[in-house]
Protein backbone atom coordinates (compact mmCIF):
# COMPACT_ATOMS: atom_id res chain seq x y z
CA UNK A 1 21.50 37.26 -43.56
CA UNK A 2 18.10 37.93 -43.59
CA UNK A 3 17.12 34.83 -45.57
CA UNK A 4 18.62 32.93 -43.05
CA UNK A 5 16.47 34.22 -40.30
CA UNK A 6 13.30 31.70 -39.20
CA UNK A 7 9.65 32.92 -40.59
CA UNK A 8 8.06 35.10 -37.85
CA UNK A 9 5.33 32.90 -36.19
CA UNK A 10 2.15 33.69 -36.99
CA UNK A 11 -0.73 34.37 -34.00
CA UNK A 12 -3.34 32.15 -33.68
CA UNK A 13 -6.48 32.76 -35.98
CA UNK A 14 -9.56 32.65 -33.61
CA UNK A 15 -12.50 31.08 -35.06
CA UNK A 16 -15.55 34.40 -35.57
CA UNK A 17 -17.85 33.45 -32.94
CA UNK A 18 -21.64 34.42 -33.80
CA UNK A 19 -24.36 36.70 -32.57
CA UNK A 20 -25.91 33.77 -30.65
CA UNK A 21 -22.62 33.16 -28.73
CA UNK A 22 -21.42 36.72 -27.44
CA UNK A 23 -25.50 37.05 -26.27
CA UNK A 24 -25.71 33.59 -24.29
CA UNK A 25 -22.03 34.62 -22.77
CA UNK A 26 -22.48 37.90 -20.80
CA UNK A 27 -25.79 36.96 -19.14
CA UNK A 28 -24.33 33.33 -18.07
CA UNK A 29 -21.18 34.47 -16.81
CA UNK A 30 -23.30 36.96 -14.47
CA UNK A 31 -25.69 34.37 -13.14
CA UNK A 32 -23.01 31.92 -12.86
CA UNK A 33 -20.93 34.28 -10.77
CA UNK A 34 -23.68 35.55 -8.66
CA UNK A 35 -23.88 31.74 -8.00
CA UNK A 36 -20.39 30.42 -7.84
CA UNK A 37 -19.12 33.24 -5.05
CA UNK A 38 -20.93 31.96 -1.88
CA UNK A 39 -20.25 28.34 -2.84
CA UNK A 40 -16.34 29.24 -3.18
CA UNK A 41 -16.19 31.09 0.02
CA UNK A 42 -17.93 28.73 1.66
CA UNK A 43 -15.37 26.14 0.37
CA UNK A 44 -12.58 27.97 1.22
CA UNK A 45 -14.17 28.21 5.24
CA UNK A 46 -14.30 24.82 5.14
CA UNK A 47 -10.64 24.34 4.06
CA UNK A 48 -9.28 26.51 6.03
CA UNK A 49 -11.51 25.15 8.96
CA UNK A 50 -9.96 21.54 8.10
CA UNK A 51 -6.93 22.70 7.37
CA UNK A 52 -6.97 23.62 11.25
CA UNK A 53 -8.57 20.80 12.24
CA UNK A 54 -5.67 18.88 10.93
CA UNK A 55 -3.42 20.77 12.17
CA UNK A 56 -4.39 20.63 15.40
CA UNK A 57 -6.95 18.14 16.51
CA UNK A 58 -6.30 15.01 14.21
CA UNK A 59 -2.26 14.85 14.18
CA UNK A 60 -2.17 15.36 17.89
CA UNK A 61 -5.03 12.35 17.91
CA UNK A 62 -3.13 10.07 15.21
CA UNK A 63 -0.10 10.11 16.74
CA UNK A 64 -1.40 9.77 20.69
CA UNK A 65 -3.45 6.75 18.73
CA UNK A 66 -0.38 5.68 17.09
CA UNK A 67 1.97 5.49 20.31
CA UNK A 68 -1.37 4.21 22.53
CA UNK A 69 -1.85 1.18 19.52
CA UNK A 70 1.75 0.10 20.04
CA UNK A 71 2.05 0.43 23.70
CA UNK A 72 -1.22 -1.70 24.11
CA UNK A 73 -1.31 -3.76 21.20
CA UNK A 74 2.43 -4.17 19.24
CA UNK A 75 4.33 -4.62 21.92
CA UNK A 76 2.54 -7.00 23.90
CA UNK A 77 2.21 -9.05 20.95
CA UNK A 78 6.10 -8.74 19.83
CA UNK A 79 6.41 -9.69 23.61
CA UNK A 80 3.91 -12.62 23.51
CA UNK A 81 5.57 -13.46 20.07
CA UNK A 82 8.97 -13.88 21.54
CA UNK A 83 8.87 -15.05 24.97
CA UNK A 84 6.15 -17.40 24.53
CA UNK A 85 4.72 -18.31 20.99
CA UNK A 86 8.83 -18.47 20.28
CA UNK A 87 9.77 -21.44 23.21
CA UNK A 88 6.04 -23.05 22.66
CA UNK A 89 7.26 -23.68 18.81
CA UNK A 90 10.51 -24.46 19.62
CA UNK A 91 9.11 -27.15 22.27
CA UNK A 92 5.91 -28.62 20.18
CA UNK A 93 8.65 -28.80 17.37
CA UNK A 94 11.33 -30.83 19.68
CA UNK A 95 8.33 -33.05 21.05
CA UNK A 96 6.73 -33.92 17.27
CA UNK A 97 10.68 -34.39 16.12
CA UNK A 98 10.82 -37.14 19.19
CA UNK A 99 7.49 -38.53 19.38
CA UNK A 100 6.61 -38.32 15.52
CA UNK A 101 9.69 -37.88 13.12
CA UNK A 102 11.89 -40.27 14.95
CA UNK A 103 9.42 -43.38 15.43
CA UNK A 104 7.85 -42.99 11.78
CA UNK A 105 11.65 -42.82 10.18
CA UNK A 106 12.81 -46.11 12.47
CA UNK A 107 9.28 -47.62 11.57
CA UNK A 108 9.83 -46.62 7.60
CA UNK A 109 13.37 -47.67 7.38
CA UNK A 110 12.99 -51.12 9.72
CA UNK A 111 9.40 -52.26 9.21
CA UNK A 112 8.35 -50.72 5.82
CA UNK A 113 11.32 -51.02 3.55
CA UNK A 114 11.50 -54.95 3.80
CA UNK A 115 7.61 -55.47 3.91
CA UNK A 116 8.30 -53.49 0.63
CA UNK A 117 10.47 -54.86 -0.84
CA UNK A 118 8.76 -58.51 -0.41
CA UNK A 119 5.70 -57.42 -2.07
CA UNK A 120 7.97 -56.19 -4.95
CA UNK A 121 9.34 -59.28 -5.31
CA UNK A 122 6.15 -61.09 -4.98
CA UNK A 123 4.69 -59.11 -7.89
CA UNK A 124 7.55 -60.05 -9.63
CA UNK A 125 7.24 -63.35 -9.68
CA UNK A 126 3.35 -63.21 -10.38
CA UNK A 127 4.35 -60.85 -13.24
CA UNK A 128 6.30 -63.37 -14.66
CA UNK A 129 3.59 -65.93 -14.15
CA UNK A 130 1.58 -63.80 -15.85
CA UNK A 131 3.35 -62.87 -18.82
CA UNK A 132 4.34 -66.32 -19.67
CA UNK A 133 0.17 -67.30 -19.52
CA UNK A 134 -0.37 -64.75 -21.88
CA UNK A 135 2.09 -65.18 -24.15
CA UNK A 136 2.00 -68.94 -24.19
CA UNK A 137 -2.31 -69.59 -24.04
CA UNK A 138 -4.05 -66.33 -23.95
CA UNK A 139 -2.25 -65.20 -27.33
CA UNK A 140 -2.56 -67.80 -29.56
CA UNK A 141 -6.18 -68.31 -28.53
CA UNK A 142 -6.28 -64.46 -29.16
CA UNK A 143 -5.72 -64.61 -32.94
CA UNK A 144 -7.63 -67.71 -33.88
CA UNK A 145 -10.99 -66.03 -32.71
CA UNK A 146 -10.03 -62.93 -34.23
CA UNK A 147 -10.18 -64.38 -37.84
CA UNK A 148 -13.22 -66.24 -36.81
CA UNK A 149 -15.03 -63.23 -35.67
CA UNK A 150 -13.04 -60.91 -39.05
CA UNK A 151 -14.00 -63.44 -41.23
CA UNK A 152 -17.92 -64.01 -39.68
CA UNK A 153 -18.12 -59.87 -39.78
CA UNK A 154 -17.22 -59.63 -43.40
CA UNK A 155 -19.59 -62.22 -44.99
CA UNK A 156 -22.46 -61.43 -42.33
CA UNK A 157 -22.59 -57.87 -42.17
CA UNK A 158 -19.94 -55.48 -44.59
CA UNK A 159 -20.91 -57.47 -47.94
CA UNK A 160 -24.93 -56.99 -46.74
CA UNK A 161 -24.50 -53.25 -45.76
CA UNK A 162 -22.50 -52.32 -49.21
CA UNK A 163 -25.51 -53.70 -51.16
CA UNK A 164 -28.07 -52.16 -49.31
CA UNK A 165 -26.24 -48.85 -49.23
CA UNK A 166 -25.56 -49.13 -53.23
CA UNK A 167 -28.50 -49.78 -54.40
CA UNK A 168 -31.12 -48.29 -51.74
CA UNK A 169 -29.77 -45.84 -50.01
CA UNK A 170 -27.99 -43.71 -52.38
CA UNK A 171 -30.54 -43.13 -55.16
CA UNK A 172 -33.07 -42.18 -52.66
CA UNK A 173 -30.16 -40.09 -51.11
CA UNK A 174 -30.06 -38.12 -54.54
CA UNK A 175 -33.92 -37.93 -54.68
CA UNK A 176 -33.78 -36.20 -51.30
CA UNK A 177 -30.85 -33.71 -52.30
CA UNK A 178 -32.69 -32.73 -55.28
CA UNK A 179 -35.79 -32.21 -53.46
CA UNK A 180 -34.20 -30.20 -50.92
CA UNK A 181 -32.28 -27.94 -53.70
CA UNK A 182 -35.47 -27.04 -55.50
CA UNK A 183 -37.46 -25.85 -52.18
CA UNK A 184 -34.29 -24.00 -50.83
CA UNK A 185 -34.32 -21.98 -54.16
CA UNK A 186 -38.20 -21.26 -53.84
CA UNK A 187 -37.61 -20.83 -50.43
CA UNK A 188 -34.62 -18.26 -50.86
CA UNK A 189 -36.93 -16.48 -54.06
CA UNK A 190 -39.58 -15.65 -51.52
CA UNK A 191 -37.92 -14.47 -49.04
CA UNK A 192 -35.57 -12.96 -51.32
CA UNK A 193 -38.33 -10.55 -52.68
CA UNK A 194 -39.81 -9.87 -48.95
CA UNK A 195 -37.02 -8.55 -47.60
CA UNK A 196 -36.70 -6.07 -50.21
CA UNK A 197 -40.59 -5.24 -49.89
CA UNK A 198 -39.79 -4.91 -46.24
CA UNK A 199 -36.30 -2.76 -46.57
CA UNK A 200 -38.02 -0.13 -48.87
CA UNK A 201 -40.89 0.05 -46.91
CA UNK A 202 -38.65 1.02 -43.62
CA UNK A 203 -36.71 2.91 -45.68
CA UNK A 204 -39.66 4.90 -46.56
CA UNK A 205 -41.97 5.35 -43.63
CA UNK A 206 -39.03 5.09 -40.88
CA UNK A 207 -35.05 5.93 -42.37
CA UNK A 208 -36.01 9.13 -44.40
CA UNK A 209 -38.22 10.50 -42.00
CA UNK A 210 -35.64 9.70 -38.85
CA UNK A 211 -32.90 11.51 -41.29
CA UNK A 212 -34.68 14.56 -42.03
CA UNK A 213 -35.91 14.41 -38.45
CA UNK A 214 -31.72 14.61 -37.82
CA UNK A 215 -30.67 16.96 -40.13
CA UNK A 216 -33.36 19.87 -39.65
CA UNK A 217 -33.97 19.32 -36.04
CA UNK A 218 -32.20 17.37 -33.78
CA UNK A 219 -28.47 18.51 -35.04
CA UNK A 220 -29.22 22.52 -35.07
CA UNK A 221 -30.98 21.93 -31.24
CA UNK A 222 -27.33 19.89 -30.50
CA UNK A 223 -24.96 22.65 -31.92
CA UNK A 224 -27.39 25.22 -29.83
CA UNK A 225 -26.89 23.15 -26.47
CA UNK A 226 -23.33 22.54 -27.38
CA UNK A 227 -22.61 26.40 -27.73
CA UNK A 228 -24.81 26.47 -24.50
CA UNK A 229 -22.56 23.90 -21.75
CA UNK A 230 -19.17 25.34 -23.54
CA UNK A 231 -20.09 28.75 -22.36
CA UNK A 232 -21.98 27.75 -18.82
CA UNK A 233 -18.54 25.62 -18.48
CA UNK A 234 -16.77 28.85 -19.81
CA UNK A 235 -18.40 30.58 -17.22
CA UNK A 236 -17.89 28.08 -14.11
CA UNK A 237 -14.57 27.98 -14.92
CA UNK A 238 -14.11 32.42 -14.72
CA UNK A 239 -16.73 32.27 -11.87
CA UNK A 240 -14.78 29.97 -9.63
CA UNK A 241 -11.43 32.08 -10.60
CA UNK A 242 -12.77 35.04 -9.48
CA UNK A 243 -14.46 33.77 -6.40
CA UNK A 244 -11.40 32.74 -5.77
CA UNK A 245 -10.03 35.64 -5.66
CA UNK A 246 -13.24 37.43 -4.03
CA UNK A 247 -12.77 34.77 -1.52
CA UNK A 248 -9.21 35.35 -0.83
CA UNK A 249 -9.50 39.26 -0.40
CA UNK A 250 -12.21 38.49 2.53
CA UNK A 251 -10.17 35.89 4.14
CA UNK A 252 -7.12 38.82 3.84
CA UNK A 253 -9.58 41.37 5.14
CA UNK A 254 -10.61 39.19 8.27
CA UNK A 255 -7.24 38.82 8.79
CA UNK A 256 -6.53 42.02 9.23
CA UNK A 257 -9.43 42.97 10.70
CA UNK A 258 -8.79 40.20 13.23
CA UNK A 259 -4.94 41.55 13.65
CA UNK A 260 -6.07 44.73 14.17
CA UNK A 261 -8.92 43.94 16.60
CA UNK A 262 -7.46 41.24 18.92
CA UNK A 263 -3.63 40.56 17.60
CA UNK A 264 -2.28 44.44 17.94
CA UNK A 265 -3.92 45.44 20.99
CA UNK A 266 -2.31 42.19 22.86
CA UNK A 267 0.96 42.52 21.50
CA UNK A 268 0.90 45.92 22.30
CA UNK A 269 -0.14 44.92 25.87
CA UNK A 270 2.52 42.41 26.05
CA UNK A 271 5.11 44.87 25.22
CA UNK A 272 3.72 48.28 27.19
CA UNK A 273 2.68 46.20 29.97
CA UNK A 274 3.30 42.88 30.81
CA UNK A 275 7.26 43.01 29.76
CA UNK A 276 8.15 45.75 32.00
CA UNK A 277 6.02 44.76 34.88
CA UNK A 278 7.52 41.06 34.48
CA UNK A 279 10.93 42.94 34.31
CA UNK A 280 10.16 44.71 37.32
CA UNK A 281 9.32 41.15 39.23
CA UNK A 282 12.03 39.27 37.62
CA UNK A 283 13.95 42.09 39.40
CA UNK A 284 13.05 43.19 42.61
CA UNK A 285 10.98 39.73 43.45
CA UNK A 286 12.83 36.81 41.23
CA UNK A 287 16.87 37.30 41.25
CA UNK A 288 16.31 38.30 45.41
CA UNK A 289 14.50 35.12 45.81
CA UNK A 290 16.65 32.77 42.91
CA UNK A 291 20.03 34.77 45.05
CA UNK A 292 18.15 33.79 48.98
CA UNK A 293 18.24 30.37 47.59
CA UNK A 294 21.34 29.79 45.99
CA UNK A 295 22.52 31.23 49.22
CA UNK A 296 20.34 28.91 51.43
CA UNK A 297 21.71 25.92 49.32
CA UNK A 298 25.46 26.91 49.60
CA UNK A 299 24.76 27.25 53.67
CA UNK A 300 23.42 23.71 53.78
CA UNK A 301 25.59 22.17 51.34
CA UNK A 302 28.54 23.84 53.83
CA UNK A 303 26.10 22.34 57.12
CA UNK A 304 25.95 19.32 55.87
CA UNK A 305 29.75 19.06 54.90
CA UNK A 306 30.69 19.94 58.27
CA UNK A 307 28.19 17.36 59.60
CA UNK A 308 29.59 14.87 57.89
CA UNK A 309 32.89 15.48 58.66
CA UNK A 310 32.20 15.60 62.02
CA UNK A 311 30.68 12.19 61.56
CA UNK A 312 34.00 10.63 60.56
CA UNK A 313 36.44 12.00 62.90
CA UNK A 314 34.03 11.24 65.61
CA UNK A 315 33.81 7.61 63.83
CA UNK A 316 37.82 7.49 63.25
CA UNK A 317 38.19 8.21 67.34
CA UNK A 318 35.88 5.23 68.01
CA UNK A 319 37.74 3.22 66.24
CA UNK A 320 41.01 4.33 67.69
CA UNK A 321 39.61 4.30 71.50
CA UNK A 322 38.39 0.39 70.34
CA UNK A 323 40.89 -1.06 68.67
CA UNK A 324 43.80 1.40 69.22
CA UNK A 325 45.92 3.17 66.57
CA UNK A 326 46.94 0.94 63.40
CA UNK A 327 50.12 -0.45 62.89
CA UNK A 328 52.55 1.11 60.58
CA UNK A 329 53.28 -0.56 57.12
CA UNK A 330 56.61 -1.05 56.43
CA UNK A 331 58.79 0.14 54.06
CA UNK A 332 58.78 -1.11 50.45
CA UNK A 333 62.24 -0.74 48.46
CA UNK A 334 61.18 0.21 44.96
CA UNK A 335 62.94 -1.50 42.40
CA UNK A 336 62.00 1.04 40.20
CA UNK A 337 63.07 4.53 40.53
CA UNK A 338 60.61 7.22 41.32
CA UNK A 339 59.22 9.21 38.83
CA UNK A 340 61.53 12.06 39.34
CA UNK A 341 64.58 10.16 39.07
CA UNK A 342 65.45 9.01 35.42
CA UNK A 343 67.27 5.73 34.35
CA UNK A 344 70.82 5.71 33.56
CA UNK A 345 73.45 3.45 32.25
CA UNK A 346 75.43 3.39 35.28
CA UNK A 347 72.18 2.74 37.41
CA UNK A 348 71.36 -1.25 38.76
CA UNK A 349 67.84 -0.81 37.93
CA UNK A 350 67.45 -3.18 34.47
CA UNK A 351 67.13 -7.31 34.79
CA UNK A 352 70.93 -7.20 32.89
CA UNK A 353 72.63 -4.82 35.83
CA UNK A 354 70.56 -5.75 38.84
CA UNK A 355 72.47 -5.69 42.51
């Protein structure tokens, strides 16, 4: 069983950091905190202070913007859109449709088309006319000066321009070409054997000086500086944590200091003070008053009632001293039975049974 188990893991081997790293680190990390605490409380002020700002200034303002934007701006223009950019298009459309589109289709497909067509036929027929010149005049005539002119070419200039090329131009060609090979390899020689003069003389008084110059100076002062900004960034990075913290135990302190200074003592006034003495109003001076009313309002809603009953029968007896009392309607037999009597199959009230 116990060769079935995984290996253990192994912690991680830390690299042995020297003498010249645990001396830079303690006095960095000091200066670098003494440094890093204002700057982080004054960062958190200023996010909490926007934070609040936010909250309550710029929301508030974005959306009053917002609604005040499309009350003055959207909405006019949806309205301008659609009740008058809308029936303008639709009109302008309708009048270039009948003014423009109509007359140019009648004047394409009535005037055009046959002028068209004519000329098509007419360049027809000179097509024809055409072909027939060239095949019958202009290609015969074609050929004879052809050989004429193949036949002047060959004995006036290609057999005079192979002679002079064969025996001119190519020997001296081959006297140039050997010329040119023997001064390109002097040429190459020379410069051949000053470029290495000049590579081992920059080798010597520039490349091995710059190397050692490398090596023994400028690599030790980069490792230095390297050790240097890992431990200031080392040290930025702890700094700002524990400002962070620094910062937050203020802010909690102010808080409480600020609860205890102005939140307590008002709650506590609210609720010793200002909730039984509102009690006390809402009590002897509120329901009395909120009652007086309710019974004010059910008086005059009863005043007015009667008034306006009175209104009507007074009305009704005009009417009756004017005109007299209305007739009587007569009687109405029902052909269908009232809704307390019930329908029966020896009652004449269906279409099959009726009287």
């Amino acid at each position: 069983m116990d060769l079935d188990k995984p290996p253990a893991r192994q912690p991680a081997q830390q690299t042995p950091e020297g003498c010249l790293v645990v001396a830079i680190r303690l006095p960095v990390r000091i200066v670098v905190l003494v440094l890093v605490v204002p700057v982080r409380m004054v960062w958190d002020a200023l996010v909490a202070a926007g934070r609040l700002l936010r909250d309550t200034v710029l929301r508030p303002a974005g959306r009053a913007l917002l609604w005040l934007g499309k009350v003055l701006v959207v909405w006019p223009l949806a309205a301008l859109w659609r009740y008058v950019v809308v029936p303008v298009g639709r009109a302008l459309a309708w009048l270039g449709k009948t003014l423009v589109v109509v007359p140019a289709v009648w004047c394409y497909r009535h005037v055009l088309t046959p002028v068209g067509h004519a000329c098509a036929w007419l360049a027809r027929t000179a097509g024809a006319g055409l072909a027939w010149l060239y095949a019958q005049v202009l290609a015969p005539a074609g050929v004879g000066l052809r050989a004429v002119l193949a036949w002047l070419a060959r004995h006036l200039v290609v057999a005079p321009a192979r002679w002079l090329h064969e025996w001119v131009l190519a020997p001296v060609g081959r006297a140039i070409v050997l010329c040119a090979r023997g001064l390109g390899w002097l040429l190459g020689t020379l410069v051949a054997g000053i470029g290495r003069v000049l590579y081992w003389t920059t080798r010597i008084l520039l490349v091995l000086p710059a190397l050692a110059l490398w090596r023994w100076v400028l690599a030790p002062a980069g490792r230095v500086l390297a050790v240097v900004g890992r431990e200031v960034w080392d040290a930025l990075g702890h700094a700002w944590r524990i400002a962070g913290r620094v910062s937050l135990a203020v802010g909690r302190f102010l808080a409480a200091l600020f609860r205890w200074i102005f939140v307590e003592p008002v709650r506590w006034v609210y609720r010793a003070v200002l909730t039984p003495v509102g009690h006390v109003v809402r009590d002897t001076v509120l329901c009395p008053a909120a009652e007086a009313a309710r019974a004010t309002g059910r008086a005059a809603r009863q005043a007015l009632t009667a008034a306006r009953e009175s209104v009507r029968q007074a009305r009704a007896d005009v009417r009756r001293m004017l005109f007299g009392e209305p007739g009587k309607r007569e009687a109405v037999v029902r052909r269908e039975p009232s809704r307390r009597e019930t329908r029966t199959l020896g009652s004449s009230t269906t279409a099959l049974t009726k009287d």
